[in-house]
C-alpha atoms as a PDB file:
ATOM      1  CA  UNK A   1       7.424  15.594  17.771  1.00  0.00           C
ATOM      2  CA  UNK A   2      10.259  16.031  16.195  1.00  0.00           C
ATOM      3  CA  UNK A   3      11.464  17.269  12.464  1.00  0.00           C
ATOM      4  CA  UNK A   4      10.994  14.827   9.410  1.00  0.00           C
ATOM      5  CA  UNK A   5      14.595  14.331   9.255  1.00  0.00           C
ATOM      6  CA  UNK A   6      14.696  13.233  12.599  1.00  0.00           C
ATOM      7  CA  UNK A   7      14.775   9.330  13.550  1.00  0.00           C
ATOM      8  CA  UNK A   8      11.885   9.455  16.024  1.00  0.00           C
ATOM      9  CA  UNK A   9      10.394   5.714  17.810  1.00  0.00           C
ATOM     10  CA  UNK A  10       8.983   4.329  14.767  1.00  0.00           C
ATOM     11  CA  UNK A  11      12.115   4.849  12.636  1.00  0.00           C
ATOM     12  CA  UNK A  12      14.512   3.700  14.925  1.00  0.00           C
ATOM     13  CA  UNK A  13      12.020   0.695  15.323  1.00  0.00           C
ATOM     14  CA  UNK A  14      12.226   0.103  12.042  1.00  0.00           C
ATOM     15  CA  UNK A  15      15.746   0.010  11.382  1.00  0.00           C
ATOM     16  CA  UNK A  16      16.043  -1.964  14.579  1.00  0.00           C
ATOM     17  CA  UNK A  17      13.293  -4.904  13.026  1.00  0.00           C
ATOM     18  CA  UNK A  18      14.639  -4.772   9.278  1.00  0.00           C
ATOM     19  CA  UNK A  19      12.636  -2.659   7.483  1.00  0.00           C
ATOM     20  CA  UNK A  20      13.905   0.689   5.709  1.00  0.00           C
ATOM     21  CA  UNK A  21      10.877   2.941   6.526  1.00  0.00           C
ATOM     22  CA  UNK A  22       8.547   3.478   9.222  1.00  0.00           C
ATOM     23  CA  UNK A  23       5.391   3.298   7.327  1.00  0.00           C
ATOM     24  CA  UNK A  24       5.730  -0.649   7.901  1.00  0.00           C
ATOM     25  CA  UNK A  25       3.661  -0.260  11.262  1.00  0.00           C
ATOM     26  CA  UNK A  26       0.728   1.583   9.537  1.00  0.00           C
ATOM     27  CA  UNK A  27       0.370  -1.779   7.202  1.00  0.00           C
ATOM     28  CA  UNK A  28       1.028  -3.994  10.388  1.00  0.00           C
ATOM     29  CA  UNK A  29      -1.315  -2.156  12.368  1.00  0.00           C
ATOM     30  CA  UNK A  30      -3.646  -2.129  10.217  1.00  0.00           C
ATOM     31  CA  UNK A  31      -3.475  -5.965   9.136  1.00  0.00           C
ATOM     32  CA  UNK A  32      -4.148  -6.453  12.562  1.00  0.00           C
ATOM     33  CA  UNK A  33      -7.078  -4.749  13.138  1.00  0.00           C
ATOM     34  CA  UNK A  34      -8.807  -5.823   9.552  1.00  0.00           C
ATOM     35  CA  UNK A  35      -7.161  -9.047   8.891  1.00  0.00           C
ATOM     36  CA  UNK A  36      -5.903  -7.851   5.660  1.00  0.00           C
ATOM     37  CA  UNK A  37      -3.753 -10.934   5.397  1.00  0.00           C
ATOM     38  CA  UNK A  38      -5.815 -13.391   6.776  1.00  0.00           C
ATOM     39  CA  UNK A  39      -5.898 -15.696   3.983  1.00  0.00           C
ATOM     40  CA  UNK A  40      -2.318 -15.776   3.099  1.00  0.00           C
ATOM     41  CA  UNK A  41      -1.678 -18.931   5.676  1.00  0.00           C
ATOM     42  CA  UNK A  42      -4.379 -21.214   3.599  1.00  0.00           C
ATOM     43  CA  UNK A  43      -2.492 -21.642   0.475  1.00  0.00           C
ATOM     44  CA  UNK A  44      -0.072 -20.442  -2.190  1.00  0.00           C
ATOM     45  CA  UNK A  45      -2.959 -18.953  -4.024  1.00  0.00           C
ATOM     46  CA  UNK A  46      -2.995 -15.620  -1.665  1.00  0.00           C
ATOM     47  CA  UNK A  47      -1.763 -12.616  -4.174  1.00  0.00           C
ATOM     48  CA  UNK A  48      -0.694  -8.970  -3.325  1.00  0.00           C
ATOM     49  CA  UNK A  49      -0.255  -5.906  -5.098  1.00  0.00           C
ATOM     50  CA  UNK A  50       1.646  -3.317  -3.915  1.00  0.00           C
ATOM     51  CA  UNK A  51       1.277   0.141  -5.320  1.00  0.00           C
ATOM     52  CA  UNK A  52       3.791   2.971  -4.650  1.00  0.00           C
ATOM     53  CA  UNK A  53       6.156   0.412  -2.981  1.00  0.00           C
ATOM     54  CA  UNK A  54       9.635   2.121  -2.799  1.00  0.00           C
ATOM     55  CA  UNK A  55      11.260   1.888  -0.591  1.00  0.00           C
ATOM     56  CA  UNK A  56      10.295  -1.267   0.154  1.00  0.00           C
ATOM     57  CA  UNK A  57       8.534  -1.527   3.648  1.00  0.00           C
ATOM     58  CA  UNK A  58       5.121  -2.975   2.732  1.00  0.00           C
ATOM     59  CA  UNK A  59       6.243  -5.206   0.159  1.00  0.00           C
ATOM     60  CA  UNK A  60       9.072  -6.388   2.929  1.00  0.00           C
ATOM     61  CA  UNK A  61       5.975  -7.080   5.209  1.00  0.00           C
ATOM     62  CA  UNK A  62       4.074  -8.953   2.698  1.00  0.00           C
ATOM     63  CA  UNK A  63       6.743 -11.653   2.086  1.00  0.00           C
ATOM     64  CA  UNK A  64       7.561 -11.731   5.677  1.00  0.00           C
ATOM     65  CA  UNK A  65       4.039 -11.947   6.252  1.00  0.00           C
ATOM     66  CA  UNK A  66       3.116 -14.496   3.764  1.00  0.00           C
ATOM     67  CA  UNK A  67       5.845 -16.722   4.122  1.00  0.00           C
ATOM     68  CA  UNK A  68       6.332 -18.008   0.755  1.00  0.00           C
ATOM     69  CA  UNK A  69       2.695 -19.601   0.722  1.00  0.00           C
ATOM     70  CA  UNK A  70       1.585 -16.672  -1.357  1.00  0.00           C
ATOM     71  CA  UNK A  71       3.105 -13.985  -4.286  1.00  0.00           C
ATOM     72  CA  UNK A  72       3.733 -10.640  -4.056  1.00  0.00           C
ATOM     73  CA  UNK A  73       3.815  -7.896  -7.411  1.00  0.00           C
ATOM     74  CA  UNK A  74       5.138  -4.694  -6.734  1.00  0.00           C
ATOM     75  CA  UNK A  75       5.096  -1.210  -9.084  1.00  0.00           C
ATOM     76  CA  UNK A  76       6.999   2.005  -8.071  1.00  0.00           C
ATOM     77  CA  UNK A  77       9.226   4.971 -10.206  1.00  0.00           C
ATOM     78  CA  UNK A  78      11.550   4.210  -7.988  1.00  0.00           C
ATOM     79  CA  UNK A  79      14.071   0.708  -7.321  1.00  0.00           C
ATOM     80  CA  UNK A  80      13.395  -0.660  -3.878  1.00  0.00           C
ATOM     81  CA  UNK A  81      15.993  -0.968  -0.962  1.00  0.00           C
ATOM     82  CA  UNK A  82      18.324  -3.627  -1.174  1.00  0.00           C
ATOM     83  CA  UNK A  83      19.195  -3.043   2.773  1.00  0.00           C
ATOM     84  CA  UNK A  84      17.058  -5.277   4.639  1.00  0.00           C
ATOM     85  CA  UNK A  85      15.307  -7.239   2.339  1.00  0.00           C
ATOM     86  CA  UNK A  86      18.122 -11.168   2.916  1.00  0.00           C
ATOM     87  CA  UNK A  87      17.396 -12.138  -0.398  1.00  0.00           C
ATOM     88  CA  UNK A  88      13.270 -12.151  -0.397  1.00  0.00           C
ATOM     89  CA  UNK A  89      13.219  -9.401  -3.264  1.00  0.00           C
ATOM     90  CA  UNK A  90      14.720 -12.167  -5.228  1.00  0.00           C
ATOM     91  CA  UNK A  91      12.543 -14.384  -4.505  1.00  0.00           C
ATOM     92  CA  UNK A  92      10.355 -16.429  -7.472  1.00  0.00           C
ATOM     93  CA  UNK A  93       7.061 -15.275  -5.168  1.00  0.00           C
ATOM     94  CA  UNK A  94       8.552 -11.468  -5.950  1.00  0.00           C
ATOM     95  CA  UNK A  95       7.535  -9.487  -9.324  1.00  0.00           C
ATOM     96  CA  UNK A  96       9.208  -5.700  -9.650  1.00  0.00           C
ATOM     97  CA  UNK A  97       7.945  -3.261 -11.928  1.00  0.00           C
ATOM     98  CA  UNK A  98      10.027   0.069 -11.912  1.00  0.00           C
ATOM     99  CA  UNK A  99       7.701   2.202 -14.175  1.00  0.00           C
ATOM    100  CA  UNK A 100       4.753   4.632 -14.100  1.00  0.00           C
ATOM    101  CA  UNK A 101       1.041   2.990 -12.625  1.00  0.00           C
ATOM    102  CA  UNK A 102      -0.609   5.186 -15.218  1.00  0.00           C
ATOM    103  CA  UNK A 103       1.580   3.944 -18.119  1.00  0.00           C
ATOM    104  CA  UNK A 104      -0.388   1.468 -20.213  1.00  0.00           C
ATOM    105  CA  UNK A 105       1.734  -1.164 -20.673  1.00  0.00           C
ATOM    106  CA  UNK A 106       2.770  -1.022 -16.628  1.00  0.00           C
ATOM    107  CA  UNK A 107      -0.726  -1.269 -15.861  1.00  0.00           C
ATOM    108  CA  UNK A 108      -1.265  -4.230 -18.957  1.00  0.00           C
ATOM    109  CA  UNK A 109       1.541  -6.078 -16.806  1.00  0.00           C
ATOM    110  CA  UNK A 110       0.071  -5.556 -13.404  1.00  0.00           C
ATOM    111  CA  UNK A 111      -3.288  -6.748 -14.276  1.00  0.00           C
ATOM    112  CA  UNK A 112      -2.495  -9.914 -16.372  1.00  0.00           C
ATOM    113  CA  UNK A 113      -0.805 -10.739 -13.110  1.00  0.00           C
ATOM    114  CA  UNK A 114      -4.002 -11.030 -11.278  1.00  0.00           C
ATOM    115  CA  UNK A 115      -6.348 -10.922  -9.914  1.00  0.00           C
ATOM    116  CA  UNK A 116      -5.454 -10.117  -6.450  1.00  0.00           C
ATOM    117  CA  UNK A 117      -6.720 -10.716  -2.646  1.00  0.00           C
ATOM    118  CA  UNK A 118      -5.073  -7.593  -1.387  1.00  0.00           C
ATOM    119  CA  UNK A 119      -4.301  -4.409  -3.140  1.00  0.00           C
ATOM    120  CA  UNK A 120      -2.168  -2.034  -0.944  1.00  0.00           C
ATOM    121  CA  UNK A 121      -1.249   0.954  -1.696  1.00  0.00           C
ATOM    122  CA  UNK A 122       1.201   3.429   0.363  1.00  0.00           C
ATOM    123  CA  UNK A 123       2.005   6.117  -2.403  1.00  0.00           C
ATOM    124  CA  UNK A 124       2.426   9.936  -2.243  1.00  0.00           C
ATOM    125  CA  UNK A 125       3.210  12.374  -4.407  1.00  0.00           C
ATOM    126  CA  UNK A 126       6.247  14.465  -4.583  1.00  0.00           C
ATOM    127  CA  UNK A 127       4.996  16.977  -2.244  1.00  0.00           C
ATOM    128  CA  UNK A 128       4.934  20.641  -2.874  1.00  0.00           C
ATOM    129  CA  UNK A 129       4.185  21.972   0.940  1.00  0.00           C
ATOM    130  CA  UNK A 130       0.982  23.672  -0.535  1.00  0.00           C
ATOM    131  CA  UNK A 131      -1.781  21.476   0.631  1.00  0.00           C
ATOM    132  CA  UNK A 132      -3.884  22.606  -1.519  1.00  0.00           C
ATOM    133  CA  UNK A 133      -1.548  21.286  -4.481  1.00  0.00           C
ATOM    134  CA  UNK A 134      -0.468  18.554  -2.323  1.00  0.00           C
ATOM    135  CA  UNK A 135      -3.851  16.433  -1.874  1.00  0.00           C
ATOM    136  CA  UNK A 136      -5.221  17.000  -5.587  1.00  0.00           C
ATOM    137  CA  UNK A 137      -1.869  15.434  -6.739  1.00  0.00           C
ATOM    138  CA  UNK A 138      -2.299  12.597  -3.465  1.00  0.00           C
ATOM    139  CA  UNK A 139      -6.121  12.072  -5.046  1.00  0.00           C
ATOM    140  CA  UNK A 140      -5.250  11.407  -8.464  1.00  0.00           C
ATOM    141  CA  UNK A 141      -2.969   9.041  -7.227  1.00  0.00           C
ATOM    142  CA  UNK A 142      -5.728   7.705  -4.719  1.00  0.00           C
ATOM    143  CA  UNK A 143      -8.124   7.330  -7.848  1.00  0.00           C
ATOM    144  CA  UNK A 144      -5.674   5.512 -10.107  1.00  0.00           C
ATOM    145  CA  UNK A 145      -4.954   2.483  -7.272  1.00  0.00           C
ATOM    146  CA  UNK A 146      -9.039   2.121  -6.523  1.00  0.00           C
ATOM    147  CA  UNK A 147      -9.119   1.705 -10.477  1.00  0.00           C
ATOM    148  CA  UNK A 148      -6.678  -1.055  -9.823  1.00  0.00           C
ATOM    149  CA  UNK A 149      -8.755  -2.415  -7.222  1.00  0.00           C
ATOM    150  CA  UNK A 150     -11.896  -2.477  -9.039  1.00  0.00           C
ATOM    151  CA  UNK A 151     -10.392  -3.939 -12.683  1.00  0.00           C
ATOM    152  CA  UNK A 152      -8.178  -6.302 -10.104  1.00  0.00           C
ATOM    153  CA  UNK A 153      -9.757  -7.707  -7.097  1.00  0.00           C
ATOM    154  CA  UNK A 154     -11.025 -11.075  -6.525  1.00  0.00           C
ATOM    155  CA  UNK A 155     -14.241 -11.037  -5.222  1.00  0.00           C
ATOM    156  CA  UNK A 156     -14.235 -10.287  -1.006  1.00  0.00           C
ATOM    157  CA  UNK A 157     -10.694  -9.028  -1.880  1.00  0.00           C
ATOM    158  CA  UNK A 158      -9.222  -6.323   0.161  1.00  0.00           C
ATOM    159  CA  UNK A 159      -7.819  -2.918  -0.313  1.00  0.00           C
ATOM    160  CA  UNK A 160      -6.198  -0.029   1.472  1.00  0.00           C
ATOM    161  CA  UNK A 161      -4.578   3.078   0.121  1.00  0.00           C
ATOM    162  CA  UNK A 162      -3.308   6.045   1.582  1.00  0.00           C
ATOM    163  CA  UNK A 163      -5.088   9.575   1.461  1.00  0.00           C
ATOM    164  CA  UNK A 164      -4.141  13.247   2.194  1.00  0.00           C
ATOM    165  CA  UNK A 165      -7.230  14.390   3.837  1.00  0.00           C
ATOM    166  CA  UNK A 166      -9.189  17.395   1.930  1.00  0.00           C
ATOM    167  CA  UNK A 167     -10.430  18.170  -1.496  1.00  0.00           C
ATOM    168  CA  UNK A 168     -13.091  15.548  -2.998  1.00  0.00           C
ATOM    169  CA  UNK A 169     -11.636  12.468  -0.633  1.00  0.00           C
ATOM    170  CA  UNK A 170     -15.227  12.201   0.629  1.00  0.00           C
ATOM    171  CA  UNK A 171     -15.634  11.309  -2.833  1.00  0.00           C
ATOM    172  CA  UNK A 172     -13.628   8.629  -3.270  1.00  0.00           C
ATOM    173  CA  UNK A 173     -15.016   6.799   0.452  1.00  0.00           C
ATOM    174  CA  UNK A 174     -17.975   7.168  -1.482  1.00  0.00           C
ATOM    175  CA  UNK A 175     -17.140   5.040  -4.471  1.00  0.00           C
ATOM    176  CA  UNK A 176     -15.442   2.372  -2.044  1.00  0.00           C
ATOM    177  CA  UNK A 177     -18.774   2.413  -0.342  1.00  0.00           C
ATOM    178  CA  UNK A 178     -20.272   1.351  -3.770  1.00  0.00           C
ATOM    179  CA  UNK A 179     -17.302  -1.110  -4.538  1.00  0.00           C
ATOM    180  CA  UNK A 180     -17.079  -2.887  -0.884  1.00  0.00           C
ATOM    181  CA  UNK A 181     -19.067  -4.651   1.975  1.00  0.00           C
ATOM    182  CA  UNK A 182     -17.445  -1.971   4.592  1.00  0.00           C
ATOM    183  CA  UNK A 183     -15.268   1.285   3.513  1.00  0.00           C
ATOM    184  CA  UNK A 184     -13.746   3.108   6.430  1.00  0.00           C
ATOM    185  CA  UNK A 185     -11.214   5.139   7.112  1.00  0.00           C
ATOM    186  CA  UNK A 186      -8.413   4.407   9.225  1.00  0.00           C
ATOM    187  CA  UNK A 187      -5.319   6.634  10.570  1.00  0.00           C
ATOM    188  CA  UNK A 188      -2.523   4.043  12.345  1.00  0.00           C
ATOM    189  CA  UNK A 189      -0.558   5.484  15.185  1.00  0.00           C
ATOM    190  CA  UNK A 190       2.746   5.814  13.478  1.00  0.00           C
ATOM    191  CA  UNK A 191       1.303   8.318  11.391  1.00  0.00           C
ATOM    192  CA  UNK A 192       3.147  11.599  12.104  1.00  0.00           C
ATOM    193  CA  UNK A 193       0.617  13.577  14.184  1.00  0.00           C
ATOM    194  CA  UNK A 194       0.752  16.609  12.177  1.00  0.00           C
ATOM    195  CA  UNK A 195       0.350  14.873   8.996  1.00  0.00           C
ATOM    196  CA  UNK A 196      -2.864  15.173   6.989  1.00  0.00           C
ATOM    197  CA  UNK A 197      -2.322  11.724   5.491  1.00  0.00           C
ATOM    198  CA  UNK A 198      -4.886   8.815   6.390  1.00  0.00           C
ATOM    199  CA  UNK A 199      -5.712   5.557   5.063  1.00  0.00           C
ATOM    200  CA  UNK A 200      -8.690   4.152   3.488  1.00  0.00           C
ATOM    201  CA  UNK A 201      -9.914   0.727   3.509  1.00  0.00           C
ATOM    202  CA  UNK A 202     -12.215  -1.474   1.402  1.00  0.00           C
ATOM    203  CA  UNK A 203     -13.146  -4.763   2.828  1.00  0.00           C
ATOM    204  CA  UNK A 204     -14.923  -7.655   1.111  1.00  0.00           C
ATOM    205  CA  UNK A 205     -14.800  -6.443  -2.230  1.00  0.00           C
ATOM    206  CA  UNK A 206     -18.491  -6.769  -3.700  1.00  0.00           C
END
């Protein structure tokens, strides 16, 4: 495996297909194994939040996805790509937040746009390269987007969030055992294979 700054088979993939990161085929691969989107087709009622979103991948994959039949809201510190996205970031299904998930009045706007049938969530922290440091900073994170899902989700709605494996994660599967018919976890195949990162899912939320 090569270095992080190296383009390996995902990232040239995704470049190739129109998306600016490779973390796109975690969300697809995923979607296809739990059906995370399988309601989006029925109607334009089929609503997505996507925490963490820079630089744009999942939220790309949502539109894409959805087709215009449902709405997208997005939150990140950080502005999205403009590269790939032909227009659909402008779109009047599209909502962008640039702000702070644990600000108040970011999370007042998020949740007044809801509820949601999928909350997705692909964030990380600005890592340190202590692990240690690393996954308590990831699990804060981790907490703050199930506390979205529980405030935020219709009723058999979906989530999935990313985790670094470690600390009180167990935790956390816990609470999404409490919160959801089925809470697994998950790691997709483009995830680096010496990355401790992983991905939780809730499914049907209770």
């Amino acid at each position: 495996m090569g270095s992080y700054d190296t383009l390996d088979y995902w990232s040239l993939k995704a470049q190739k297909e129109g998306y600016p990161a490779r973390s796109v085929y975690k969300l697809k691969e995923m979607d296809e194994k739990f059906g995370l989107f399988k309601g989006a087709v029925k109607g334009a009622g089929f609503k997505v939040l996507d925490v963490g979103a820079a630089p744009g991948s999942w939220s790309l994959y949502a539109l894409r996805r959805m087709g215009g039949s449902g709405s997208l809201v997005s939150v990140d510190l950080s502005p999205l790509s403009r590269v790939y996205d032909k227009g659909l970031f402008d779109a009047s299904n599209f909502f962008f937040i640039q702000g702070d998930i644990t600000d108040a009045s970011v999370r007042s706007q998020l949740l007044e746009r809801g509820p949601y049938h999928l909350v997705m969530s692909d964030v990380a922290p600005a890592t340190t390269g202590n692990r240690a440091v690393d996954t308590l900073r990831s699990l804060a994170l981790v907490e703050e987007v199930v506390a979205y899902a529980e405030a935020a989700l219709v009723a058999g709605g979906n989530l999935v969030v990313k985790v670094f494996q470690g600390g009180d994660t167990a935790e956390v599967l816990k609470r999404l055992r409490s919160l959801f018919t089925t809470a697994r976890s998950f790691k997709p195949e483009a995830c680096r294979s010496e990355s401790f990162e992983t991905y939780y899912l809730g499914l049907g939320k209770k």
